[in-house]
Protein backbone atom coordinates (compact mmCIF):
# COMPACT_ATOMS: atom_id res chain seq x y z
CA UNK A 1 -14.48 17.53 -20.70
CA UNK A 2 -10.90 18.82 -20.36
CA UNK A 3 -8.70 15.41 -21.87
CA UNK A 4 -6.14 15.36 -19.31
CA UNK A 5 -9.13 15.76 -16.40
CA UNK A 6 -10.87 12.76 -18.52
CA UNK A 7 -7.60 10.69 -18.68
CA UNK A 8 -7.13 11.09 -14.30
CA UNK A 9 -10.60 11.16 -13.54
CA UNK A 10 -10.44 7.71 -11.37
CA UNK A 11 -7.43 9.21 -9.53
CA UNK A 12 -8.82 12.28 -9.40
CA UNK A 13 -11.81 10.58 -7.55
CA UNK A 14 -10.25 8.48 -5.79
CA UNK A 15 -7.82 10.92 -4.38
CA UNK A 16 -9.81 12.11 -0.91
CA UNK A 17 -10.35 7.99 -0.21
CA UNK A 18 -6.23 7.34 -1.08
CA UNK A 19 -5.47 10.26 1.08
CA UNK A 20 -7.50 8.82 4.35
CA UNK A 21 -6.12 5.07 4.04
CA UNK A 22 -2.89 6.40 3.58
CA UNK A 23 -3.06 8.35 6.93
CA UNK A 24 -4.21 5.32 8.80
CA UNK A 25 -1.81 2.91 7.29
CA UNK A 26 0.79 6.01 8.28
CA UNK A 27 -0.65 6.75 11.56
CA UNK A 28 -1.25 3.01 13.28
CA UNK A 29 0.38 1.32 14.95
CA UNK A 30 1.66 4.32 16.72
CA UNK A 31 4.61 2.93 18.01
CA UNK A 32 7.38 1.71 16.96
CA UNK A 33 8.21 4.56 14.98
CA UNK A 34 11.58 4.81 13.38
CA UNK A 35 13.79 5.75 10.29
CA UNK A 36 13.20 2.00 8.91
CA UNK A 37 9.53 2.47 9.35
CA UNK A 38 9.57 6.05 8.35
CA UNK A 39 11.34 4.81 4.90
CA UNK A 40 9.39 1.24 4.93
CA UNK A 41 5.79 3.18 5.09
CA UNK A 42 6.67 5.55 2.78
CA UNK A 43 8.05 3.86 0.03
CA UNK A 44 5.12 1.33 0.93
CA UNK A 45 2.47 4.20 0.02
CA UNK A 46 4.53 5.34 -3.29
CA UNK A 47 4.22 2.03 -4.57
CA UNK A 48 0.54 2.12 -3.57
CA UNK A 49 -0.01 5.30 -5.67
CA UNK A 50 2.10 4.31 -8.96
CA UNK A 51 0.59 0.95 -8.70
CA UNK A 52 -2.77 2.69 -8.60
CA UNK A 53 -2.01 5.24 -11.86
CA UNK A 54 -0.84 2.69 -13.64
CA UNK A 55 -3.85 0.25 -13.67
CA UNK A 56 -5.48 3.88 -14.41
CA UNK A 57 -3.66 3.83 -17.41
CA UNK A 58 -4.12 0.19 -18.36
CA UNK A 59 -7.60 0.29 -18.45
CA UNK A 60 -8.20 3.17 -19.27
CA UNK A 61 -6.15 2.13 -22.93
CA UNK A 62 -7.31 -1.05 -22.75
CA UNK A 63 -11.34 -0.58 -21.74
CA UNK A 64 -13.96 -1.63 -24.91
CA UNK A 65 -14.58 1.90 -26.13
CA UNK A 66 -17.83 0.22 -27.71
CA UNK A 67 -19.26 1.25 -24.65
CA UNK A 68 -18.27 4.74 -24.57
CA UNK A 69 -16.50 6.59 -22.03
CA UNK A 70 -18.02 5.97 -18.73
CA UNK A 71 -16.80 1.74 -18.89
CA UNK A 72 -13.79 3.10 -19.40
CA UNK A 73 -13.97 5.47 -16.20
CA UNK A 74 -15.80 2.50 -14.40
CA UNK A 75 -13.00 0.14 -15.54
CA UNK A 76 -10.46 2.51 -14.14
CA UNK A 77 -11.79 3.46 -11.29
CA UNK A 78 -12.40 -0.61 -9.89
CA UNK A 79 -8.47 -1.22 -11.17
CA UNK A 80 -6.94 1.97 -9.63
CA UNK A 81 -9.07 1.20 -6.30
CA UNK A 82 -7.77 -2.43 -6.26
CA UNK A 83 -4.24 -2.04 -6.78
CA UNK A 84 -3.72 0.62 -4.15
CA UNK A 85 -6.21 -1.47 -1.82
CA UNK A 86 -3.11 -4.93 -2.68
CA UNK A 87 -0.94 -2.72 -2.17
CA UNK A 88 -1.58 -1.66 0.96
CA UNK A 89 -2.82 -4.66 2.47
CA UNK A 90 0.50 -5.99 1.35
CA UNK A 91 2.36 -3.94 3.46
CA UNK A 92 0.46 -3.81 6.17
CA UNK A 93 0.90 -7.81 6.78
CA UNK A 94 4.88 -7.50 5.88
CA UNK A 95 4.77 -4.07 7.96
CA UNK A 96 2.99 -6.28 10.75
CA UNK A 97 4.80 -9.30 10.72
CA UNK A 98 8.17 -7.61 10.42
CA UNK A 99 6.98 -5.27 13.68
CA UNK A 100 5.76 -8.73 15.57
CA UNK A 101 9.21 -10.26 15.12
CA UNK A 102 10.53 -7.28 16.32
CA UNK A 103 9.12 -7.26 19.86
CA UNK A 104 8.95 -11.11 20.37
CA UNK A 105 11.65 -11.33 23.39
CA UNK A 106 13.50 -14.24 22.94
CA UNK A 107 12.62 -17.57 24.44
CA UNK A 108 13.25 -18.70 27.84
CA UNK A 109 15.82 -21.38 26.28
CA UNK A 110 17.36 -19.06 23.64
CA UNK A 111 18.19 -16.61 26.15
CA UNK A 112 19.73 -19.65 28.94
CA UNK A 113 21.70 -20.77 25.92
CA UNK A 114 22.97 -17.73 25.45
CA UNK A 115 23.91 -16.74 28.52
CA UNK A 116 26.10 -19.73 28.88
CA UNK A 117 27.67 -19.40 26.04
CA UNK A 118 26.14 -22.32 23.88
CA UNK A 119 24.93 -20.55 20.86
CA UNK A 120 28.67 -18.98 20.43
């Protein structure tokens, strides 16, 4: 096998699966949908990928070669998976919590404060 394919093999794998979680973490919630979101998501997924590669790489340096190549492709493949799965999972609970804050109107005494002037 071609070293370079052998070296990305998990990611390689992995790819089709990374690409469909990272449409549905893109894709829902479908609103709101702005620049901050836009830049939050995306850097969000980035993250995901190089956190992924890089437990790739880890392992696959760091795998007992005693039992040949394939632990080391197993190895890879459970680290690259689980990273981009924290990742993810990560930002979807900041990404949720961030837009629940977001559209929680403001109490009923917040907002009678406010209007008279208390909170200035």
């Amino acid at each position: 096998m071609n070293p370079l394919v052998e070296l990305n093999l998990a990611l390689i794998l992995f790819l089709p699966w990374f690409t469909i979680l990272a449409v549905l973490f893109w894709k829902f919630p479908r609103q709101p949908r702005g620049w901050a979101r836009t830049l939050f998501d995306s850097a969000s997924l980035l993250l995901a990928v190089i956190a992924a590669a890089a437990g790739m790489y880890w392992s696959m340096a760091n795998a007992d070669p005693t039992f040949g190549h394939m632990w080391q492709q197993v190895l890879a493949t459970s680290v690259s998976y689980g990273l981009f799965l924290l990742v993810v999972t990560v930002a979807l609970v900041v990404r949720w919590r961030w837009l629940r804050s977001r559209a929680l109107p403001p109490s009923p005494s917040t907002a009678a404060a406010a209007a008279t002037g208390a909170l200035s």
